[in-house]
PDB file of N, CA and C in Angstrom:
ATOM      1  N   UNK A   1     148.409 159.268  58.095  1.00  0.00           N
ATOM      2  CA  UNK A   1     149.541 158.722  57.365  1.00  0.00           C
ATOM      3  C   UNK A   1     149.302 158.767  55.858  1.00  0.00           C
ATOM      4  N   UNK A   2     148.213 158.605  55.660  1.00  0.00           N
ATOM      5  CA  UNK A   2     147.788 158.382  54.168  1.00  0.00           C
ATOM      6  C   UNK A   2     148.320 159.854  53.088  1.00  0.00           C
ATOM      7  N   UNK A   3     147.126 160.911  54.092  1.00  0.00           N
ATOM      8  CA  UNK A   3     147.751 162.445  53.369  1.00  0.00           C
ATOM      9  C   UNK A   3     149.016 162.564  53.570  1.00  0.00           C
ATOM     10  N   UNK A   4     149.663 161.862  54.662  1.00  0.00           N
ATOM     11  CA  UNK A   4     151.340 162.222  54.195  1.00  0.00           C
ATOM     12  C   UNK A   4     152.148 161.454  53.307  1.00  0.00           C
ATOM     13  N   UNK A   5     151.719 160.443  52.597  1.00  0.00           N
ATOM     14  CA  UNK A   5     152.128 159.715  51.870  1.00  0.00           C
ATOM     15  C   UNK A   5     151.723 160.617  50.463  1.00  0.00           C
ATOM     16  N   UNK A   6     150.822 161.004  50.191  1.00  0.00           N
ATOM     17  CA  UNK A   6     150.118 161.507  48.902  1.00  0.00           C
ATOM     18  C   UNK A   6     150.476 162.882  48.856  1.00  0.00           C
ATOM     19  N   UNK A   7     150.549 163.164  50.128  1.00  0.00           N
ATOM     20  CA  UNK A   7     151.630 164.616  49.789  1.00  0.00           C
ATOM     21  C   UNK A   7     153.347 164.504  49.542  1.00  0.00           C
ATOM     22  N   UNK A   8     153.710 163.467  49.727  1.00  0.00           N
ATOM     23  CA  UNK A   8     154.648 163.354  49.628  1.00  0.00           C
ATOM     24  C   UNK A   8     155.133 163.225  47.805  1.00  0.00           C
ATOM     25  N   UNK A   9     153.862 162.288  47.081  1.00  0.00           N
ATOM     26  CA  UNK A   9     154.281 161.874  46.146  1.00  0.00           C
ATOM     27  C   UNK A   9     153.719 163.205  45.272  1.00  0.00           C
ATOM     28  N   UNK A  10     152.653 163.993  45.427  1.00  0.00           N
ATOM     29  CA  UNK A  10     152.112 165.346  45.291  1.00  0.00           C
ATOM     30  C   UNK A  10     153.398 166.352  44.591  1.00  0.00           C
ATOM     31  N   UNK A  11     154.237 166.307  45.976  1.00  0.00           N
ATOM     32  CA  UNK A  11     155.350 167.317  45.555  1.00  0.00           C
ATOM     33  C   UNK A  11     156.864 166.687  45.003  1.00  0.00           C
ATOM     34  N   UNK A  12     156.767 165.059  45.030  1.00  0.00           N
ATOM     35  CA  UNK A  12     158.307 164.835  44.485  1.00  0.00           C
ATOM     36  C   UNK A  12     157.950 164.043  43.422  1.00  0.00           C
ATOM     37  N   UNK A  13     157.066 164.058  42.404  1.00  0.00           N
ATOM     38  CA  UNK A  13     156.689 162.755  41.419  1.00  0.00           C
ATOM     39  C   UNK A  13     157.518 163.483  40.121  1.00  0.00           C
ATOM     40  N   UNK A  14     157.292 164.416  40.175  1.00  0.00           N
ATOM     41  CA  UNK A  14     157.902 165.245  38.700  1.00  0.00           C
ATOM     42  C   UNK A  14     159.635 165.081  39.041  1.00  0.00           C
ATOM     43  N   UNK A  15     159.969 165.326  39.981  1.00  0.00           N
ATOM     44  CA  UNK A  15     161.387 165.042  40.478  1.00  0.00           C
ATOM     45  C   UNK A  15     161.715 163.906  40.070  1.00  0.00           C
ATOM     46  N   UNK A  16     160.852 162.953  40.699  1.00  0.00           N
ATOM     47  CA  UNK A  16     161.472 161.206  41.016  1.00  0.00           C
ATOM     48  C   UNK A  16     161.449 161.088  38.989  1.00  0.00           C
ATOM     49  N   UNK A  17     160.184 161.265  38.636  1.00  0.00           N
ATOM     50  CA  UNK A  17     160.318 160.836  37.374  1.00  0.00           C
ATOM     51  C   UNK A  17     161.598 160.911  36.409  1.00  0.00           C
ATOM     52  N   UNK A  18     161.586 162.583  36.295  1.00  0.00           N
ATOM     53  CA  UNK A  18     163.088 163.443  35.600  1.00  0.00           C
ATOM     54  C   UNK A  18     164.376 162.263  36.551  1.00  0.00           C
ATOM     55  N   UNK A  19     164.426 162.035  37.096  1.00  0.00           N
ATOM     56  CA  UNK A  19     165.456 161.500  37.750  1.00  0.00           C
ATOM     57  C   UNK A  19     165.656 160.019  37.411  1.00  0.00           C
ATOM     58  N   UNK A  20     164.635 159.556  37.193  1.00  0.00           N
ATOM     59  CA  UNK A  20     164.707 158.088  36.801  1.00  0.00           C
ATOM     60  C   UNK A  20     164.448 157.593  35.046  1.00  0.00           C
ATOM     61  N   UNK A  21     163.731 157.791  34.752  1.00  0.00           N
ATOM     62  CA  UNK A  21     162.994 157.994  33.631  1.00  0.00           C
ATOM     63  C   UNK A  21     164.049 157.297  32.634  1.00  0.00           C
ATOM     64  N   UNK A  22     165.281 157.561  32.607  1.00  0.00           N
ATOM     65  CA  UNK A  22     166.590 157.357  31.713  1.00  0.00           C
ATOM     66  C   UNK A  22     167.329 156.148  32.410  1.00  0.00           C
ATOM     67  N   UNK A  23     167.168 156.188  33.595  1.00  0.00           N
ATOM     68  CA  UNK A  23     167.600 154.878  34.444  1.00  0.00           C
ATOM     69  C   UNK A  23     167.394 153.596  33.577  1.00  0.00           C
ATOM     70  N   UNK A  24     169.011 152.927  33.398  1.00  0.00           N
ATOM     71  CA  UNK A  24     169.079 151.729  32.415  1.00  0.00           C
ATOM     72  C   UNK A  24     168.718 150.407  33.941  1.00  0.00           C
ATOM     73  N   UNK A  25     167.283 149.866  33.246  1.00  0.00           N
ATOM     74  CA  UNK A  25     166.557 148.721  34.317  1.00  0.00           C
ATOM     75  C   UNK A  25     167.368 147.431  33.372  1.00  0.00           C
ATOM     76  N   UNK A  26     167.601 147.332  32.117  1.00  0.00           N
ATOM     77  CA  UNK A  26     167.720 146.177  31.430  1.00  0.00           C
ATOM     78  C   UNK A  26     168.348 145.117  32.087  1.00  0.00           C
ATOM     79  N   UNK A  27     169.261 145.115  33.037  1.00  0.00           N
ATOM     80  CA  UNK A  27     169.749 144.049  34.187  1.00  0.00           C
ATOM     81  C   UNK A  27     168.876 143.343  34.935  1.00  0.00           C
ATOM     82  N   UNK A  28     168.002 144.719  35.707  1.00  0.00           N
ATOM     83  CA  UNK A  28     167.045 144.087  36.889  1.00  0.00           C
ATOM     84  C   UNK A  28     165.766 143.437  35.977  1.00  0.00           C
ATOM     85  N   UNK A  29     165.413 143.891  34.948  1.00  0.00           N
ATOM     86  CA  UNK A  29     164.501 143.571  33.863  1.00  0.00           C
ATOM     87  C   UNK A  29     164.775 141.957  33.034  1.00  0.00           C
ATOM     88  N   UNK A  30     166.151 141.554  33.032  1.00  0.00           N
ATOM     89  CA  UNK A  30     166.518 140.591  32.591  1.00  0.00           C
ATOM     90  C   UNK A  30     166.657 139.378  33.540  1.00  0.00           C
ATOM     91  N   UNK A  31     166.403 139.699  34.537  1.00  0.00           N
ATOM     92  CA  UNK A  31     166.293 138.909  35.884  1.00  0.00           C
ATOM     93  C   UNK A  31     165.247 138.683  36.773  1.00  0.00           C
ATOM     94  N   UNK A  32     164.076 139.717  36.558  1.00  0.00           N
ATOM     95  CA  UNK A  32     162.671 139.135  36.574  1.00  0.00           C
ATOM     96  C   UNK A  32     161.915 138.534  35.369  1.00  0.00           C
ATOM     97  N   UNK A  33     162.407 138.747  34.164  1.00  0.00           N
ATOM     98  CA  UNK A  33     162.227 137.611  33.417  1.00  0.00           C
ATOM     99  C   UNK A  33     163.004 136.157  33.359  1.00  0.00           C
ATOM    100  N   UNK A  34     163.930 136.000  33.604  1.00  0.00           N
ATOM    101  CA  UNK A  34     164.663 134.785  34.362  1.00  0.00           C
ATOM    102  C   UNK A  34     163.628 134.012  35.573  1.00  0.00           C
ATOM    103  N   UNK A  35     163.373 134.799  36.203  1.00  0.00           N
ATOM    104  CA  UNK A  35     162.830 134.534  37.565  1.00  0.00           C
ATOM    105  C   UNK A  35     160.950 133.795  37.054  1.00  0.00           C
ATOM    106  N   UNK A  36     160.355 134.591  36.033  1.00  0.00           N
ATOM    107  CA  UNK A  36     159.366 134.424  35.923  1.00  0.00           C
ATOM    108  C   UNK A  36     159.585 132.527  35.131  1.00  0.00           C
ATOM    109  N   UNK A  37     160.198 132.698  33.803  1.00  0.00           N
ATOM    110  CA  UNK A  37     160.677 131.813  33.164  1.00  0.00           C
ATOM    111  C   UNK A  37     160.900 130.345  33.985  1.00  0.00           C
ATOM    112  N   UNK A  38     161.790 130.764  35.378  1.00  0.00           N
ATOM    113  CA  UNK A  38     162.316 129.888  36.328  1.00  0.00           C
ATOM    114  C   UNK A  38     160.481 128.986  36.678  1.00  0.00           C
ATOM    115  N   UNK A  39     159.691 130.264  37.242  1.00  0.00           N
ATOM    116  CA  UNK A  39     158.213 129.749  38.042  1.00  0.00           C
ATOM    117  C   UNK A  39     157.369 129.360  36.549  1.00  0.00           C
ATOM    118  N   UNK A  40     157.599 129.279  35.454  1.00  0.00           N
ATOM    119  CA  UNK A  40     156.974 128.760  34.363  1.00  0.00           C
ATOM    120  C   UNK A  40     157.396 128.417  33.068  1.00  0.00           C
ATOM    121  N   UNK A  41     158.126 127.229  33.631  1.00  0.00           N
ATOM    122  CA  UNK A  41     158.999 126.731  32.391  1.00  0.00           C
ATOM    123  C   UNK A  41     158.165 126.261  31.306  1.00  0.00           C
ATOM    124  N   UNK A  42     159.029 126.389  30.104  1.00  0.00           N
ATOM    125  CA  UNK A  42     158.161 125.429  28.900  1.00  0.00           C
ATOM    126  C   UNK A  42     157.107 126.922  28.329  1.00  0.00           C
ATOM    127  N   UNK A  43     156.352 127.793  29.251  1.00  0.00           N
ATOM    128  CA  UNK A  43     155.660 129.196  28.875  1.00  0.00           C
ATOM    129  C   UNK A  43     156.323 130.264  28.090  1.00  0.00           C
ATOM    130  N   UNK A  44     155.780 130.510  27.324  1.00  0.00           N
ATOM    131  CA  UNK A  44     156.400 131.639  26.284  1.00  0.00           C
ATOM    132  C   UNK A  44     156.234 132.880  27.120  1.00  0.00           C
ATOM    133  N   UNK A  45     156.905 133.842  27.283  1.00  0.00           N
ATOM    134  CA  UNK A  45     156.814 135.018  27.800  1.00  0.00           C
ATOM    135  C   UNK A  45     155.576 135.744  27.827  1.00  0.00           C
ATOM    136  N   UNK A  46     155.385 135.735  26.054  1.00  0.00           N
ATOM    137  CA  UNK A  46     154.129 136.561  25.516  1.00  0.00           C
ATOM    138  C   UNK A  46     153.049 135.847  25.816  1.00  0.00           C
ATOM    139  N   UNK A  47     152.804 134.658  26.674  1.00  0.00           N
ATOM    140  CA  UNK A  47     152.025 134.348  27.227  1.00  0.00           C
ATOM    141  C   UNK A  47     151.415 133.912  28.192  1.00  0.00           C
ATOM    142  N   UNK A  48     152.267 135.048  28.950  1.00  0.00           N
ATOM    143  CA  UNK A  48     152.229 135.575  30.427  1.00  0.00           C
ATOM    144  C   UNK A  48     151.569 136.620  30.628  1.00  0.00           C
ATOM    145  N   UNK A  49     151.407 137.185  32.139  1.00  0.00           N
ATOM    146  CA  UNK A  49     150.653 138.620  32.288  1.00  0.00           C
ATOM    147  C   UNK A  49     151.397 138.761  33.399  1.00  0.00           C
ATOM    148  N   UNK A  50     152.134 139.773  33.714  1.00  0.00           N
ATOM    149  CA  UNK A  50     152.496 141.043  34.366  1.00  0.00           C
ATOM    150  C   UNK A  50     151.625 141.580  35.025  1.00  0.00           C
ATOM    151  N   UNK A  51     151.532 141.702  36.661  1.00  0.00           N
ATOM    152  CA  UNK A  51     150.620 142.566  37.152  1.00  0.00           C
ATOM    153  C   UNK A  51     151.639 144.180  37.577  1.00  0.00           C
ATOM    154  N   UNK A  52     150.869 144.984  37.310  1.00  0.00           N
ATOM    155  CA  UNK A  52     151.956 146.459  37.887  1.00  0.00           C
ATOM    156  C   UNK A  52     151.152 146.851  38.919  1.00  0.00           C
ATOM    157  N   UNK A  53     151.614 146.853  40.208  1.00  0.00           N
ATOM    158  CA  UNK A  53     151.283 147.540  41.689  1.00  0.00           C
ATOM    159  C   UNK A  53     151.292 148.717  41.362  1.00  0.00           C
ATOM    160  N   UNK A  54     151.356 149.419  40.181  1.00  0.00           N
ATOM    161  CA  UNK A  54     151.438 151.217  40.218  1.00  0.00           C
ATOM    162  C   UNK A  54     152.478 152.198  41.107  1.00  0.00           C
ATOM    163  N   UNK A  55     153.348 151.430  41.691  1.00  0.00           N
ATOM    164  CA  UNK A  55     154.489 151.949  42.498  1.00  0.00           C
ATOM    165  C   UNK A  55     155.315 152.600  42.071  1.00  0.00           C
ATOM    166  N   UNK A  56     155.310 153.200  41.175  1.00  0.00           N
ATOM    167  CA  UNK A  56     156.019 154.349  40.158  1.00  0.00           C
ATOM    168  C   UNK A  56     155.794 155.144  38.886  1.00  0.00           C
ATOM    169  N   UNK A  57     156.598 154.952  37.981  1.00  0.00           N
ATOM    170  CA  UNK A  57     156.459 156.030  36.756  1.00  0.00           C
ATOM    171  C   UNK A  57     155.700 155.281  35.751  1.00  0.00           C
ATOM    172  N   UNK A  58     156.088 154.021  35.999  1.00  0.00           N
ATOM    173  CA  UNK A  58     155.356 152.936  34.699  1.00  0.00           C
ATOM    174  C   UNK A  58     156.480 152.931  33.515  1.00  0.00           C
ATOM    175  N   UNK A  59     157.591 153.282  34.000  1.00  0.00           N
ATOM    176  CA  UNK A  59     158.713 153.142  32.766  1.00  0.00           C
ATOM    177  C   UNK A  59     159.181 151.400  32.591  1.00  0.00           C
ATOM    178  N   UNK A  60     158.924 150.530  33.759  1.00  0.00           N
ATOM    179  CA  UNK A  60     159.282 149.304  33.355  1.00  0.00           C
ATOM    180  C   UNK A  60     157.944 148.777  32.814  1.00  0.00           C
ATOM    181  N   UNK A  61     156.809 149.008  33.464  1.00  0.00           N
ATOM    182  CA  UNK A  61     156.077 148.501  32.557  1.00  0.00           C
ATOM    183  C   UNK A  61     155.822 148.683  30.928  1.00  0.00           C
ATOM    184  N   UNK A  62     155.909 149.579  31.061  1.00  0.00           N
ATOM    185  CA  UNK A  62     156.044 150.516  29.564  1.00  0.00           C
ATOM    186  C   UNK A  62     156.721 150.072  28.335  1.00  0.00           C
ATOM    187  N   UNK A  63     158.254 149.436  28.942  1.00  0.00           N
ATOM    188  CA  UNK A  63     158.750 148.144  28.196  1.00  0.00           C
ATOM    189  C   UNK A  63     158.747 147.190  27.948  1.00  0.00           C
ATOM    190  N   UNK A  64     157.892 146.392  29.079  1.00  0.00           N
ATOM    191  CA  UNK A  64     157.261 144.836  28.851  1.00  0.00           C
ATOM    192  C   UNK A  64     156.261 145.001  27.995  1.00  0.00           C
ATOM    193  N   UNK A  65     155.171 146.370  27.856  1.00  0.00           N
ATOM    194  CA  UNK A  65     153.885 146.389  26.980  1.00  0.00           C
ATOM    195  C   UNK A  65     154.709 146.528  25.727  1.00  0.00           C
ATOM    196  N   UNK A  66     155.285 147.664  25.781  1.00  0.00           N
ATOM    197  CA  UNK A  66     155.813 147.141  24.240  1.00  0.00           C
ATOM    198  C   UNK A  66     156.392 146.389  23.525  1.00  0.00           C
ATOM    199  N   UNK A  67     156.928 145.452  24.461  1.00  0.00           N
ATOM    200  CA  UNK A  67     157.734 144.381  23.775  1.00  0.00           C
ATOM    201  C   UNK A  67     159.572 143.997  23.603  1.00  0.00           C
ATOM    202  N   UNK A  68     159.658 145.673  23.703  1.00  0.00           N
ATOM    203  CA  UNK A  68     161.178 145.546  23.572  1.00  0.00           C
ATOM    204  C   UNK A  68     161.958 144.206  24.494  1.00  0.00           C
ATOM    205  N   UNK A  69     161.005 143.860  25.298  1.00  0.00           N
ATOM    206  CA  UNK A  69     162.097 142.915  26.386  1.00  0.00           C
ATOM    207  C   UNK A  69     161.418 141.380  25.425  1.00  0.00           C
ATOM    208  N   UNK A  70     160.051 140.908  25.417  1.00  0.00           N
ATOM    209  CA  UNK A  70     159.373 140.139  25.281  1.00  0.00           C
ATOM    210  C   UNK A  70     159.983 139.348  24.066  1.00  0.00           C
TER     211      UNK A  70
END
């Protein structure tokens, strides 16, 4: 199962990326910060940590590191 999982992402990652990459998250992005906010009130954002499972391109993370959302 494993090699078919890694072949899978092998031959469609350049796809999935080009395909998403431009995908506007700022909704779903504005609602796991809600959500986080909700589990730690009174906490400043920027002094929080984000874990990323690596389950994709790293384009949402990419915006929490830089700040644009924060």
């Amino acid at each position: 199962m494993a090699n078919k999982t890694i072949d899978y992402y092998n031959t469609n990652a350049s796809m999935f990326t080009s395909d998403t990459i431009s995908a506007d998250m700022s909704d779903a992005q504005q609602r796991f910060l809600s959500a986080i906010q909700t589990e730690h009130p009174g906490t400043a954002l920027k002094d929080l940590t984000i874990l990323d499972f690596g389950c994709g391109t790293g384009r949402d993370t990419s915006i929490f590191l830089i700040g644009d959302i924060l």
